[in-house]
C-alpha atoms as a PDB file:
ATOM      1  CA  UNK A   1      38.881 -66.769  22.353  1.00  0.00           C
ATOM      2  CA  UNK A   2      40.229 -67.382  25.925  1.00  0.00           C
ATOM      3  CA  UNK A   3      42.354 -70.700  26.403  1.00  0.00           C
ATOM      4  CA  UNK A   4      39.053 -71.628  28.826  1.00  0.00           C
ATOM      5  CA  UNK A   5      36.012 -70.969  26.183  1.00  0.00           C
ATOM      6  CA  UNK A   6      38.414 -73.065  23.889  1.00  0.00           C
ATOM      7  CA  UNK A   7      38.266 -75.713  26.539  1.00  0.00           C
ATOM      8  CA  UNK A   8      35.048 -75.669  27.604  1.00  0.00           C
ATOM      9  CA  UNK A   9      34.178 -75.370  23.800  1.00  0.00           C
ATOM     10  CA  UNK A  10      35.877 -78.593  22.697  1.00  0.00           C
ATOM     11  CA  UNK A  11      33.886 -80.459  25.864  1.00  0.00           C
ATOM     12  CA  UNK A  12      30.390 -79.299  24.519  1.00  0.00           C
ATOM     13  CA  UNK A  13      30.851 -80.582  21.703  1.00  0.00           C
ATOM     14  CA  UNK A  14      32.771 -83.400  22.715  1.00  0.00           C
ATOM     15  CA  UNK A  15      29.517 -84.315  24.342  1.00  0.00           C
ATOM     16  CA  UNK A  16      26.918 -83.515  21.799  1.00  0.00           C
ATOM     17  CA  UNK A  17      28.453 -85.723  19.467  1.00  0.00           C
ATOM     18  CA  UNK A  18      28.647 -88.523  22.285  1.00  0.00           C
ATOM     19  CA  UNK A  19      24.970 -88.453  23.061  1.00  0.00           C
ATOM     20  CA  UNK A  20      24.435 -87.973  18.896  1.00  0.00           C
ATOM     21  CA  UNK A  21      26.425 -91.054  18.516  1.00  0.00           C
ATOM     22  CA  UNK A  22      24.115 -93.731  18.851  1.00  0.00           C
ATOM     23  CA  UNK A  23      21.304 -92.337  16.529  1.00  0.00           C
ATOM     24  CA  UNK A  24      23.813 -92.785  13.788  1.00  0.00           C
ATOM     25  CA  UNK A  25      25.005 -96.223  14.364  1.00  0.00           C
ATOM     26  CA  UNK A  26      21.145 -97.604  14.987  1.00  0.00           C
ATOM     27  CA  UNK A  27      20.703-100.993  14.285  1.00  0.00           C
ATOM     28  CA  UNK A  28      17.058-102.513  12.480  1.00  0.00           C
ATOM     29  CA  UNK A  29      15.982-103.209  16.026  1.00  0.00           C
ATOM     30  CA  UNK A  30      16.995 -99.915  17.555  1.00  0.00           C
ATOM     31  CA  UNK A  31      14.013 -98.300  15.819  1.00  0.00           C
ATOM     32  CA  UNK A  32      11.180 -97.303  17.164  1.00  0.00           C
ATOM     33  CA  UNK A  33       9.099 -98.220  13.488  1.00  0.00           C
ATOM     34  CA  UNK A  34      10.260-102.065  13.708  1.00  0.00           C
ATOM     35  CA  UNK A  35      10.238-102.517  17.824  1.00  0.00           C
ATOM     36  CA  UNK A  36       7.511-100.012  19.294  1.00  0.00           C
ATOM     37  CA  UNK A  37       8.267-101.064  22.738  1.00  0.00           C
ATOM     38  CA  UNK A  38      12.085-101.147  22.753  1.00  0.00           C
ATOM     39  CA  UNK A  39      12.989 -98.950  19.814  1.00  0.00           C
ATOM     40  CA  UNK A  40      15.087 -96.020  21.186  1.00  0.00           C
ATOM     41  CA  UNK A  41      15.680 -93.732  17.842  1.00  0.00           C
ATOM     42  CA  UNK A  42      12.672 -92.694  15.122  1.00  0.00           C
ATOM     43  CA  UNK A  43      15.190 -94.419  11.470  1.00  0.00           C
ATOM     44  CA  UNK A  44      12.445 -93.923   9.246  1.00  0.00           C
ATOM     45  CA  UNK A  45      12.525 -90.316   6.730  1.00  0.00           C
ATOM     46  CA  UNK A  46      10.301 -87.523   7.173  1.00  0.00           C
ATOM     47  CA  UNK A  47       7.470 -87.849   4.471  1.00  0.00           C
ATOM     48  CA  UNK A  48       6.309 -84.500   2.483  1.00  0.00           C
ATOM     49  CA  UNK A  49       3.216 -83.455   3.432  1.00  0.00           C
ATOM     50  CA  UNK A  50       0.709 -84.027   0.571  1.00  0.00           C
ATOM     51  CA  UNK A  51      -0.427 -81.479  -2.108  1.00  0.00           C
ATOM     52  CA  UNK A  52      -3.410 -79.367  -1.492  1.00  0.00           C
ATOM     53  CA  UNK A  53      -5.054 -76.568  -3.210  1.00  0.00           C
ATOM     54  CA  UNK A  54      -6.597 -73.155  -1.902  1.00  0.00           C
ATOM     55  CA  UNK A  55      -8.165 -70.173  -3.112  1.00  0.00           C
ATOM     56  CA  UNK A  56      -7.072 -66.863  -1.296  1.00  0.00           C
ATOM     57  CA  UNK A  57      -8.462 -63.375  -2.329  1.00  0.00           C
ATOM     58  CA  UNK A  58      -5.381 -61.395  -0.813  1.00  0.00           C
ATOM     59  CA  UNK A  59      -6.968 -59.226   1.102  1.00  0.00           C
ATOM     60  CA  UNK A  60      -7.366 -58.696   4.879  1.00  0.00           C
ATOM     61  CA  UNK A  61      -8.473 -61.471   6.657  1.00  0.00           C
ATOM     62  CA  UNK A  62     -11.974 -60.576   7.691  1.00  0.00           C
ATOM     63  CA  UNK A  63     -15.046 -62.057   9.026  1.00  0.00           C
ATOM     64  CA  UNK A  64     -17.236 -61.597   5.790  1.00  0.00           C
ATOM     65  CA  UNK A  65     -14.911 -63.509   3.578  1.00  0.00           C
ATOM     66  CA  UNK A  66     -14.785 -66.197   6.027  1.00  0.00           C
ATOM     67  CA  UNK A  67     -18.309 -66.757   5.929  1.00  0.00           C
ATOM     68  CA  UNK A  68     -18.288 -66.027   2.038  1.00  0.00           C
ATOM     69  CA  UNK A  69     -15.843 -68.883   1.254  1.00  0.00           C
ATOM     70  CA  UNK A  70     -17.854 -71.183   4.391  1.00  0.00           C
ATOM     71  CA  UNK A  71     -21.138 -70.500   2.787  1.00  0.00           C
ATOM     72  CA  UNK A  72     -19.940 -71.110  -1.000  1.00  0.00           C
ATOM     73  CA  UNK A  73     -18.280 -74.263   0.150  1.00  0.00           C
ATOM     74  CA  UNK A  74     -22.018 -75.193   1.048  1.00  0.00           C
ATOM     75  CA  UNK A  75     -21.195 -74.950   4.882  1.00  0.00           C
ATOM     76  CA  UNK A  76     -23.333 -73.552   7.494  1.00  0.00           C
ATOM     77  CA  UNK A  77     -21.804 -70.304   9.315  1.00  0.00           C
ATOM     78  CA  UNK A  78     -20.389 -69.464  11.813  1.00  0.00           C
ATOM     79  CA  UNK A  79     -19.346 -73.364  12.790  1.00  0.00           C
ATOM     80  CA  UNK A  80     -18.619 -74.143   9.205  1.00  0.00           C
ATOM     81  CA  UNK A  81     -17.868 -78.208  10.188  1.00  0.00           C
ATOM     82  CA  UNK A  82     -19.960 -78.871   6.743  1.00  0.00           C
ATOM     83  CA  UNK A  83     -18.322 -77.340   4.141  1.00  0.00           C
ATOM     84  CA  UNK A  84     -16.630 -79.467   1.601  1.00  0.00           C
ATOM     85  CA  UNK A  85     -13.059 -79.120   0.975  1.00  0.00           C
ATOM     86  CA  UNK A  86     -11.646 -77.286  -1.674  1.00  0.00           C
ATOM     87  CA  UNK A  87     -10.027 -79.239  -4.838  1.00  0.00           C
ATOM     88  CA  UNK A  88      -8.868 -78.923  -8.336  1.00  0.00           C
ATOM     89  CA  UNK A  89     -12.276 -79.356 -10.083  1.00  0.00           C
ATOM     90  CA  UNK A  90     -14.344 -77.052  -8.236  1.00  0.00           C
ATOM     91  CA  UNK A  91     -12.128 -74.326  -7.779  1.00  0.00           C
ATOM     92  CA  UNK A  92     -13.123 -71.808 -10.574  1.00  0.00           C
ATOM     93  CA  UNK A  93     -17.305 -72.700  -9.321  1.00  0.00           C
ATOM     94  CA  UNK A  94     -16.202 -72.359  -5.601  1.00  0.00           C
ATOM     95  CA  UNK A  95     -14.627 -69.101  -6.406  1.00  0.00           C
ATOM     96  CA  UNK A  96     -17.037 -67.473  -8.113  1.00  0.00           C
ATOM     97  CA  UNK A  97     -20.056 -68.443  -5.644  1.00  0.00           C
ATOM     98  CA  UNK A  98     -17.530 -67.151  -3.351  1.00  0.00           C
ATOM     99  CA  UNK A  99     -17.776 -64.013  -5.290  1.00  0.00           C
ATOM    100  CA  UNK A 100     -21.150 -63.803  -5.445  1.00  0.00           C
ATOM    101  CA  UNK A 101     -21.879 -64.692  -1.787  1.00  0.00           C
ATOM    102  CA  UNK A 102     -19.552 -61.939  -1.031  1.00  0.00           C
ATOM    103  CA  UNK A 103     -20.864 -59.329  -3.078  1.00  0.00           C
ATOM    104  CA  UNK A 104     -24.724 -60.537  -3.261  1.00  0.00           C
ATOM    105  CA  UNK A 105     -24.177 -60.204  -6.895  1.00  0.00           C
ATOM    106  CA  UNK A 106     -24.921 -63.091  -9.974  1.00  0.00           C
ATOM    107  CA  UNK A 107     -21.729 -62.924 -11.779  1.00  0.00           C
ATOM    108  CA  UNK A 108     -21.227 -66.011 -13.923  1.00  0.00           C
ATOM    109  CA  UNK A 109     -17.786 -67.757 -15.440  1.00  0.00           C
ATOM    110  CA  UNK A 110     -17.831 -67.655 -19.592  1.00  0.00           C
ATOM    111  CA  UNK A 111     -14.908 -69.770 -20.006  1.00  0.00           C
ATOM    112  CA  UNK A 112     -11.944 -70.952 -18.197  1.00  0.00           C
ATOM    113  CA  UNK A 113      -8.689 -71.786 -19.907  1.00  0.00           C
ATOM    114  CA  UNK A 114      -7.800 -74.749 -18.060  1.00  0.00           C
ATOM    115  CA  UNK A 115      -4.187 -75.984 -16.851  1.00  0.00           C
ATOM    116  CA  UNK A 116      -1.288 -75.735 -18.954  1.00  0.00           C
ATOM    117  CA  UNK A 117      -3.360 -73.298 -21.506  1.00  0.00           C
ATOM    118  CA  UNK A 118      -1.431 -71.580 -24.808  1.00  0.00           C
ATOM    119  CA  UNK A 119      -2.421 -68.615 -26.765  1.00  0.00           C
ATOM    120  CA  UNK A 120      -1.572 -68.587 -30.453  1.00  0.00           C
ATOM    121  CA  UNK A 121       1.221 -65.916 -31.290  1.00  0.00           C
ATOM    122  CA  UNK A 122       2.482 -65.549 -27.902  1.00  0.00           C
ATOM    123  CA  UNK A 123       5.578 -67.432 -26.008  1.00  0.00           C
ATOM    124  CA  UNK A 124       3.201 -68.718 -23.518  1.00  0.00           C
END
């Protein structure tokens, strides 16, 4: 490195940590959450967005599944703005009419093992 990257190195950051400065020493009424109209600097921590569940059939994404999991979800294709959203106790119903939409068939569900399910004789 030249003696003038070096230089113009240290400046750059030199700067960036100027201008990064005040974020860190905020005060209560530097933030935007507790004055809306003169905060300067968002304080608060980012939240997780929350849990959600999904089915998903790897494979391709085509049109016919679409419709198939739109149409099982008791939506109306090709808008689809009716459907109800997926969750935990549907699922394994939602699926198979997915299934079944898909393939024009009547395939039914014998049993389902649940969450958290063990098998007698077997590690898990």
């Amino acid at each position: 490195m030249s003696a003038r990257t070096g230089k113009t190195s240290c400046v750059v950051l030199f700067l960036a940590g100027l201008f990064a400065a005040p974020a860190a020493f905020a005060t209560t009424n530097d933030c935007v959450e507790d004055d809306p109209v003169n905060g300067r600097f968002i304080c608060f921590e980012a939240e997780p967005s929350k849990w959600g569940v999904n089915a998903c059939e790897n494979t391709p994404d085509l049109i016919q599944n679409h419709r198939a999991w739109c149409e099982s979800g008791g939506g109306t294709w090709p808008d689809c703005t009716d459907a109800i959203p997926f969750n935990l106790e549907d699922l394994p119903g939602r699926v198979l009419a997915f299934l079944n939409q898909l393939t024009r068939s009547s395939c039914s569900l014998v049993s389902d093992t649940g969450w958290n399910a063990t098998f007698e004789g077997t590690p898990f």
